[in-house]
Structure formats: C-alpha cells, structure tokens
N, C-alpha and C. Protein backbone atom coordinates (compact mmCIF):
# COMPACT_ATOMS: atom_id res chain seq x y z
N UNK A 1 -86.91 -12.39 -15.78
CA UNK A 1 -86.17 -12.61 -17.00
C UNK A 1 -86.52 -13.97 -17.61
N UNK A 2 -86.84 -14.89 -16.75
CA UNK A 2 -86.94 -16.25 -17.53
C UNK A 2 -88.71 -16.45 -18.34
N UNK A 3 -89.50 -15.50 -17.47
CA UNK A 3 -90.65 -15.29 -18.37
C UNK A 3 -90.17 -14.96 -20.03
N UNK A 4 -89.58 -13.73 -20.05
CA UNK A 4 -88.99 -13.36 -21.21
C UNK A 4 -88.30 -14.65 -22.25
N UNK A 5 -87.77 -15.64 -21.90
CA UNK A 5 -87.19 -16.47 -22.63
C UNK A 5 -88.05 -17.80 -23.01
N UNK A 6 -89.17 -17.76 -22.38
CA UNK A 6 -90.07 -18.42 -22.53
C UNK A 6 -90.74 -17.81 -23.76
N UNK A 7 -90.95 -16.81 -24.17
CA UNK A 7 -91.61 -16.48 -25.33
C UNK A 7 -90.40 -16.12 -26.40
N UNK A 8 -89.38 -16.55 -26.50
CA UNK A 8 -88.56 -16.84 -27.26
C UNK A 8 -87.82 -15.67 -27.48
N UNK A 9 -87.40 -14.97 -26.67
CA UNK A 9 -86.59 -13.72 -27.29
C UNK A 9 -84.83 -13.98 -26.90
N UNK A 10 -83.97 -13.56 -28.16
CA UNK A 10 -82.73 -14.16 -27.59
C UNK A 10 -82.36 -13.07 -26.48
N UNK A 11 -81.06 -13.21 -25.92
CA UNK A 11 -80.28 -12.67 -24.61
C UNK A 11 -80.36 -11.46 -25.17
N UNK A 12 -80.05 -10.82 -26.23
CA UNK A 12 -79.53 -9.35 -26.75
C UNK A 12 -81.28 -8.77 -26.27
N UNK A 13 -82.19 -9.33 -26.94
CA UNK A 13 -83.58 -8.89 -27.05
C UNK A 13 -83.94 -8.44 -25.51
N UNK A 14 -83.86 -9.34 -24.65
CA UNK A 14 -83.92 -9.22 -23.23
C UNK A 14 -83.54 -8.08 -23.10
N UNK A 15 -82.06 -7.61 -22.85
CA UNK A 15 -80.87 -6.96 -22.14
C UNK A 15 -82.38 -5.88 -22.89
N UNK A 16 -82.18 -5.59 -24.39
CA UNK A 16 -82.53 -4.01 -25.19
C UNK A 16 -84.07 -3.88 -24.10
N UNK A 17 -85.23 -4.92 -24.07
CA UNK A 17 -85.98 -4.86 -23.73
C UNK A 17 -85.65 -3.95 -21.96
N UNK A 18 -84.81 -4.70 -21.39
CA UNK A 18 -84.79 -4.01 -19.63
C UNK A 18 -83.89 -2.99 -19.78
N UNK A 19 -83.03 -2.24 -20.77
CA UNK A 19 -82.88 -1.02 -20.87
C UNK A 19 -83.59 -0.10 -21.58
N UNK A 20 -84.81 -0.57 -22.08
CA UNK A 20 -85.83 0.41 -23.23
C UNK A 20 -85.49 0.57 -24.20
N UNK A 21 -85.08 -0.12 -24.73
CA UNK A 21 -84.26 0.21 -26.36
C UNK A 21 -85.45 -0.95 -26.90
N UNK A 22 -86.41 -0.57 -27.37
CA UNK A 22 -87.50 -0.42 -28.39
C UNK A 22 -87.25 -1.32 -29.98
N UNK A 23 -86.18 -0.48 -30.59
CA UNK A 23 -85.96 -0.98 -31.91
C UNK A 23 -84.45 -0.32 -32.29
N UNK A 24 -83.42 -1.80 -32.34
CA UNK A 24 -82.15 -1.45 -32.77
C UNK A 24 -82.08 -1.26 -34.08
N UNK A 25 -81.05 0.33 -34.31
CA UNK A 25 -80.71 0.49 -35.43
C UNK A 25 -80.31 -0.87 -36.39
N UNK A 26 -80.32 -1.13 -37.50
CA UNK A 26 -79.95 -1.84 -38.42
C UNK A 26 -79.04 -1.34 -39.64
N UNK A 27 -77.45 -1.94 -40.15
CA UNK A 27 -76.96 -1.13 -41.22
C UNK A 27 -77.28 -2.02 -42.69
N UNK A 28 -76.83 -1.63 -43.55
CA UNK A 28 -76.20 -2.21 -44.54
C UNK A 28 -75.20 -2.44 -44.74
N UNK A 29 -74.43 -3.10 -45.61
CA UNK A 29 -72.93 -3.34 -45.65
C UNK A 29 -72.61 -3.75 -46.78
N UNK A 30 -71.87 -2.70 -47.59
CA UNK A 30 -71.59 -3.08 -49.06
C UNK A 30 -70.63 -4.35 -48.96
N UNK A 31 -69.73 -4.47 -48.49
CA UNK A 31 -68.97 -5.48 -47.54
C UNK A 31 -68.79 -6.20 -46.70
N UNK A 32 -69.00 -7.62 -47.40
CA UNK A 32 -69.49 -8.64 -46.56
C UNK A 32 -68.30 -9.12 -45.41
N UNK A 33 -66.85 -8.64 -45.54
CA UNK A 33 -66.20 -9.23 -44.59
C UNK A 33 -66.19 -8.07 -43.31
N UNK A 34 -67.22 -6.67 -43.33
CA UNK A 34 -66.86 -5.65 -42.21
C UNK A 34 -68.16 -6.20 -41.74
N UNK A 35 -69.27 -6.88 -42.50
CA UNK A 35 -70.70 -7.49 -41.94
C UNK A 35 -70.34 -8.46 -40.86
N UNK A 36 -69.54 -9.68 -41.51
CA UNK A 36 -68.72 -10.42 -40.51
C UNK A 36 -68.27 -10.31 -39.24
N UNK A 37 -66.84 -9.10 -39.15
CA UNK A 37 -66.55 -8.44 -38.15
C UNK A 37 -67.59 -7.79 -37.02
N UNK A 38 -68.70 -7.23 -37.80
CA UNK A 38 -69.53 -6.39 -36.99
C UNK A 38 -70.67 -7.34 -36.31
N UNK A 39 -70.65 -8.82 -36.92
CA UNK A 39 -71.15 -9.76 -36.31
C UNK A 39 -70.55 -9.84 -34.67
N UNK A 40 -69.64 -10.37 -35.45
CA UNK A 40 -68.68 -10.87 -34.12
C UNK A 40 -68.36 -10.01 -33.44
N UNK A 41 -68.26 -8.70 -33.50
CA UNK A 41 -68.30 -7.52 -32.10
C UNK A 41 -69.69 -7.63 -31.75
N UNK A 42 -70.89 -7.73 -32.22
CA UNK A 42 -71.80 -8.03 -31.42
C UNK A 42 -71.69 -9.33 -30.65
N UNK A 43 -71.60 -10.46 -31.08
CA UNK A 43 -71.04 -12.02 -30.58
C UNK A 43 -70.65 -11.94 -29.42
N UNK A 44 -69.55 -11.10 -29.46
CA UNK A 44 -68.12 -11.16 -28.13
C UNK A 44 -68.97 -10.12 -27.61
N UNK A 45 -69.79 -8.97 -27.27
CA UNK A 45 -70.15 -8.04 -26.51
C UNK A 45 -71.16 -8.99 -25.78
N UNK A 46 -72.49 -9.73 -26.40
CA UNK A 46 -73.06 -10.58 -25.66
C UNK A 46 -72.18 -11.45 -24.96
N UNK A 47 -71.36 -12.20 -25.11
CA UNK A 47 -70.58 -12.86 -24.28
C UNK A 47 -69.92 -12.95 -22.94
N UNK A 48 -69.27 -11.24 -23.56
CA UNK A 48 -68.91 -10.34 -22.10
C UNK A 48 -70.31 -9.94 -21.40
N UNK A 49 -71.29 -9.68 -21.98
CA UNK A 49 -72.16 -9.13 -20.84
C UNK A 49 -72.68 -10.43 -20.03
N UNK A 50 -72.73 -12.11 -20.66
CA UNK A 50 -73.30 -12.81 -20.03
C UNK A 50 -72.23 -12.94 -19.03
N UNK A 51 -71.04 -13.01 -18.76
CA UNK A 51 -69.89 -13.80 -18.44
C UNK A 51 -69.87 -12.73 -16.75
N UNK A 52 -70.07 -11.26 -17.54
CA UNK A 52 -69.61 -10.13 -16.16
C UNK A 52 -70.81 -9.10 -15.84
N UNK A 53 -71.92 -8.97 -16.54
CA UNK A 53 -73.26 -8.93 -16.40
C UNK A 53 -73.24 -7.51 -16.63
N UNK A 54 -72.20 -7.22 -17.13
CA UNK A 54 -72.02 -5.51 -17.30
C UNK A 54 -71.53 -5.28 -19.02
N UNK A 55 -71.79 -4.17 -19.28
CA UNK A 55 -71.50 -3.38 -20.72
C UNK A 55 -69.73 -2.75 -20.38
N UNK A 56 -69.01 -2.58 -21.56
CA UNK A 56 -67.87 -1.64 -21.11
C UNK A 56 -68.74 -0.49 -20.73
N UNK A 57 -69.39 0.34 -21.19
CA UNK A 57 -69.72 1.63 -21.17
C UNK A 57 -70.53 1.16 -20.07
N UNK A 58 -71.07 0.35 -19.43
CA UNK A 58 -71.32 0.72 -17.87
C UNK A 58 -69.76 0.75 -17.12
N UNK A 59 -68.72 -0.33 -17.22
CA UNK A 59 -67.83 -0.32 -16.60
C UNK A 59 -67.22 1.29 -16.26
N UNK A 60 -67.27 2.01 -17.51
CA UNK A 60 -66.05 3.03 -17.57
C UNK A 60 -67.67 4.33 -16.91
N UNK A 61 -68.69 4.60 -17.32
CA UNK A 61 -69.79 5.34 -16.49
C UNK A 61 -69.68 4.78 -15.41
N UNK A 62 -70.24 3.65 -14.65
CA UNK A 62 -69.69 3.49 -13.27
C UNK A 62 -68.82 3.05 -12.31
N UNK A 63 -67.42 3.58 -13.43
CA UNK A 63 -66.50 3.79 -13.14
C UNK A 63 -66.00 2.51 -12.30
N UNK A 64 -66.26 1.61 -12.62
CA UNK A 64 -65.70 0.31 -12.63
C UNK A 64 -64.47 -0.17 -12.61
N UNK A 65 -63.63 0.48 -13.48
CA UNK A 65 -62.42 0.06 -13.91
C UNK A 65 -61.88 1.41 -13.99
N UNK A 66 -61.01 1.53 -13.86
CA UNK A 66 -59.90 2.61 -14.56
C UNK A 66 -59.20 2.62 -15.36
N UNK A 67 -58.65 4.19 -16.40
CA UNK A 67 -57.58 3.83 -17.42
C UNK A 67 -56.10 2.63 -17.76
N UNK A 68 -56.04 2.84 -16.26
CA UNK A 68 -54.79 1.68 -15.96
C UNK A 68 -55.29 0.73 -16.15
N UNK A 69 -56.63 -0.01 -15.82
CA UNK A 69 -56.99 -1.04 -16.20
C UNK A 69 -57.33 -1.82 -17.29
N UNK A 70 -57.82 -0.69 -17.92
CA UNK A 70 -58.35 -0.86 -19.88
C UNK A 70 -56.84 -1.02 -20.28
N UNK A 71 -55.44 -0.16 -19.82
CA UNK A 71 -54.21 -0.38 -20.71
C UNK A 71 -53.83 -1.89 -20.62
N UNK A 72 -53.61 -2.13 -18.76
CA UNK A 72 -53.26 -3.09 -19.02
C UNK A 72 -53.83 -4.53 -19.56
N UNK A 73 -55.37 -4.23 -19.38
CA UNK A 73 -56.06 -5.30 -20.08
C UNK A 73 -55.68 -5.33 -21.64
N UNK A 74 -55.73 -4.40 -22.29
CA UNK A 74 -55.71 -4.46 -24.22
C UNK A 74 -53.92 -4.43 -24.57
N UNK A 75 -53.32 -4.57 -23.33
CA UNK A 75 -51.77 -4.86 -23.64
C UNK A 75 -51.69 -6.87 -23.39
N UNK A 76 -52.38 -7.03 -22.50
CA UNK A 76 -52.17 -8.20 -22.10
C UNK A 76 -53.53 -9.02 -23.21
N UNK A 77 -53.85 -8.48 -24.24
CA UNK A 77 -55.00 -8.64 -24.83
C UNK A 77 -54.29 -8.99 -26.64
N UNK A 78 -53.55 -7.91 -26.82
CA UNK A 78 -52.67 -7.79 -27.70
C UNK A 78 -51.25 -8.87 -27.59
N UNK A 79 -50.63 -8.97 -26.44
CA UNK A 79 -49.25 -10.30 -26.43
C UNK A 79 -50.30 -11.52 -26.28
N UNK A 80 -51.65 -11.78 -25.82
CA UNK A 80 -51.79 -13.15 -26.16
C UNK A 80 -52.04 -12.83 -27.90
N UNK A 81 -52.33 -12.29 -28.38
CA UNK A 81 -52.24 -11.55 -30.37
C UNK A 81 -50.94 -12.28 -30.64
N UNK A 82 -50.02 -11.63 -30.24
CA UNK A 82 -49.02 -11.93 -30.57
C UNK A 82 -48.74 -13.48 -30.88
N UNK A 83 -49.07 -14.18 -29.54
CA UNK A 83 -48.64 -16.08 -29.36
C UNK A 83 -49.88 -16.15 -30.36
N UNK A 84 -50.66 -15.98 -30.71
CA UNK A 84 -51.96 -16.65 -31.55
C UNK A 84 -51.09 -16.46 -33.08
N UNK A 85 -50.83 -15.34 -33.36
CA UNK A 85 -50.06 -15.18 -34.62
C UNK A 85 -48.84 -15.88 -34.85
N UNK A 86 -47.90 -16.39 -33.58
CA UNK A 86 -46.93 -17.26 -33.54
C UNK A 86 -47.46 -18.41 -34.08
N UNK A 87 -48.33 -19.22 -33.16
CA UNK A 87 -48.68 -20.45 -33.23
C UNK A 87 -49.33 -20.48 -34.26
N UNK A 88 -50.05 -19.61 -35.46
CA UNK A 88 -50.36 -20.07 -36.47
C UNK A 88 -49.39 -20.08 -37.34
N UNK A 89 -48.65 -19.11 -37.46
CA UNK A 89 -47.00 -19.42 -38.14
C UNK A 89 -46.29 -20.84 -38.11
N UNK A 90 -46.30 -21.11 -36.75
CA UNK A 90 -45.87 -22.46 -36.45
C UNK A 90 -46.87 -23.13 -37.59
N UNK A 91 -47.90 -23.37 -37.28
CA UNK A 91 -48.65 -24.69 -37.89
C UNK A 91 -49.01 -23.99 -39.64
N UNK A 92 -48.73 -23.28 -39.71
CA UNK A 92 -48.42 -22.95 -41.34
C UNK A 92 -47.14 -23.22 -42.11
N UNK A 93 -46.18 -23.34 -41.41
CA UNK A 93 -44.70 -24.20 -41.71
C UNK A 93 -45.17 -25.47 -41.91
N UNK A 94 -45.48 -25.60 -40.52
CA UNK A 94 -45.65 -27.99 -40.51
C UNK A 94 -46.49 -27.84 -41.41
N UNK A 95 -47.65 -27.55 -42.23
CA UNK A 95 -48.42 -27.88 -42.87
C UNK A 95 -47.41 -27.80 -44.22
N UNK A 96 -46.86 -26.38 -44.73
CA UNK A 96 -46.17 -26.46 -45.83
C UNK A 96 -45.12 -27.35 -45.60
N UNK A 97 -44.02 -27.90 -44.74
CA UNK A 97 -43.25 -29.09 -44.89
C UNK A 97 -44.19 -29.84 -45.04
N UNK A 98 -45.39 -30.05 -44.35
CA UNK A 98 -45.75 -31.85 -44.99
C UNK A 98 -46.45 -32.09 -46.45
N UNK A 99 -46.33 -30.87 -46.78
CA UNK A 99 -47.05 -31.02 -48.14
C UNK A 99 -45.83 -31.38 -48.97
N UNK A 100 -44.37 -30.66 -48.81
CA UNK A 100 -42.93 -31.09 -49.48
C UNK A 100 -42.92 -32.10 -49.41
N UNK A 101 -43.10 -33.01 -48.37
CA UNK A 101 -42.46 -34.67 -48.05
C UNK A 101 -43.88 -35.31 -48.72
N UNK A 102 -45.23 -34.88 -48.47
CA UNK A 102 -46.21 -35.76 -49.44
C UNK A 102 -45.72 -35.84 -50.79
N UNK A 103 -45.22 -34.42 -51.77
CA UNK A 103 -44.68 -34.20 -52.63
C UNK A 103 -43.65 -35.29 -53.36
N UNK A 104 -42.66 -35.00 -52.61
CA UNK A 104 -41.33 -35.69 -52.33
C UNK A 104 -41.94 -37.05 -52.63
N UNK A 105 -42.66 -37.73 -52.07
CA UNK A 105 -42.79 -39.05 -51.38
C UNK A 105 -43.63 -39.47 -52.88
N UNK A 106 -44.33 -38.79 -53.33
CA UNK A 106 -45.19 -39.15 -54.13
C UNK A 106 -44.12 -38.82 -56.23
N UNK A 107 -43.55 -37.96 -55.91
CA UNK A 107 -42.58 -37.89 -57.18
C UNK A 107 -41.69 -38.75 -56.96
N UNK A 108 -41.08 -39.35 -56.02
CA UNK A 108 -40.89 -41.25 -55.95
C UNK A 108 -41.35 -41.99 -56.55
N UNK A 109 -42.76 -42.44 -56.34
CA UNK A 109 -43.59 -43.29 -56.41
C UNK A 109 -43.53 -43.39 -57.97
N UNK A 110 -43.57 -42.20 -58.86
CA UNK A 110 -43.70 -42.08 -59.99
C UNK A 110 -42.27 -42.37 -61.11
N UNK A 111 -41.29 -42.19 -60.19
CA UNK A 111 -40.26 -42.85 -60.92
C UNK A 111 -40.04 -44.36 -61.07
C-alpha cells in the first residue's frame, strides 16, 4: 500500500484500486447544497474506513454487527443530535443577548 501513495493516489483511490473498482461513477448536481452533503458522506465514509478498516456494507455482509447494533448505534447517534442542537441554541441566545447589550450600550453612547 505505501508503494501506492508514493505515486500520489489519495486513500479512496487505493481502497477502489484493491477492490477493482477501475472507474467511479461520477454525478451531476443541479444543487449545490446536496453536492455538499454528498461530499461529506463520502468525507465521513473515508474516515470510518481509515479509523475501523472496514465499509458498513462489509460490516452488515460479514456480519459484523447486528441489527441491535446499527439501532443502538443511530439512537445513541441521534441524542448526541439532540445535545449538538441544544448547545447551538444555547450559543445562539448568548450571541443574540450580546448583540442587545452592544445595542443597548451603544444607543447610550449616542444620547
């Protein structure tokens, strides 16, 4: 593998190369924010494969994991969702109070 990176091919190129995948499909995208998204599911799939050296679809073909496991993973996947959506709530308040008191502070200044 490290021959391979020597002639410059990224991690994805490798992986397609030692499973025979030749030439990946390519889309278009009238829509640049599902282009985005479909970035970043590629992004996070390289990530997971560097991190656990496996594909989901090897996990669930060699049966790796089980249904119970995928639930409770994308439940416990979804409540950290949840605190991420909290904590930006949180810091979307403090930001709108401190913009009131810059406000505030500054329609002072002007009287």
């Amino acid at each position: 593998m490290e021959h391979l990176k020597k002639i410059n091919m990224s991690d994805r190129e490798i992986m397609d190369a030692k499973n025979g995948i030749a030439i990946r499909e390519s889309y278009g995208f009238r829509d640049p924010v599902v282009k985005k998204v479909c970035d970043k599911f590629v992004k996070r799939s390289d990530v997971g494969y560097e991190k656990y050296g496996s594909t989901l679809d090897d996990e669930r073909r060699l049966k790796m994991k089980g249904l119970q496991k995928y639930l409770n993973d994308a439940q416990e996947e979804l409540m950290d969702a949840i605190l991420y959506i909290q904590a930006a709530k949180d810091e979307l308040q403090d930001l709108s109070e401190e913009a009131l008191i810059d406000k505030f502070k500054h329609d002072e200044e002007e009287i």
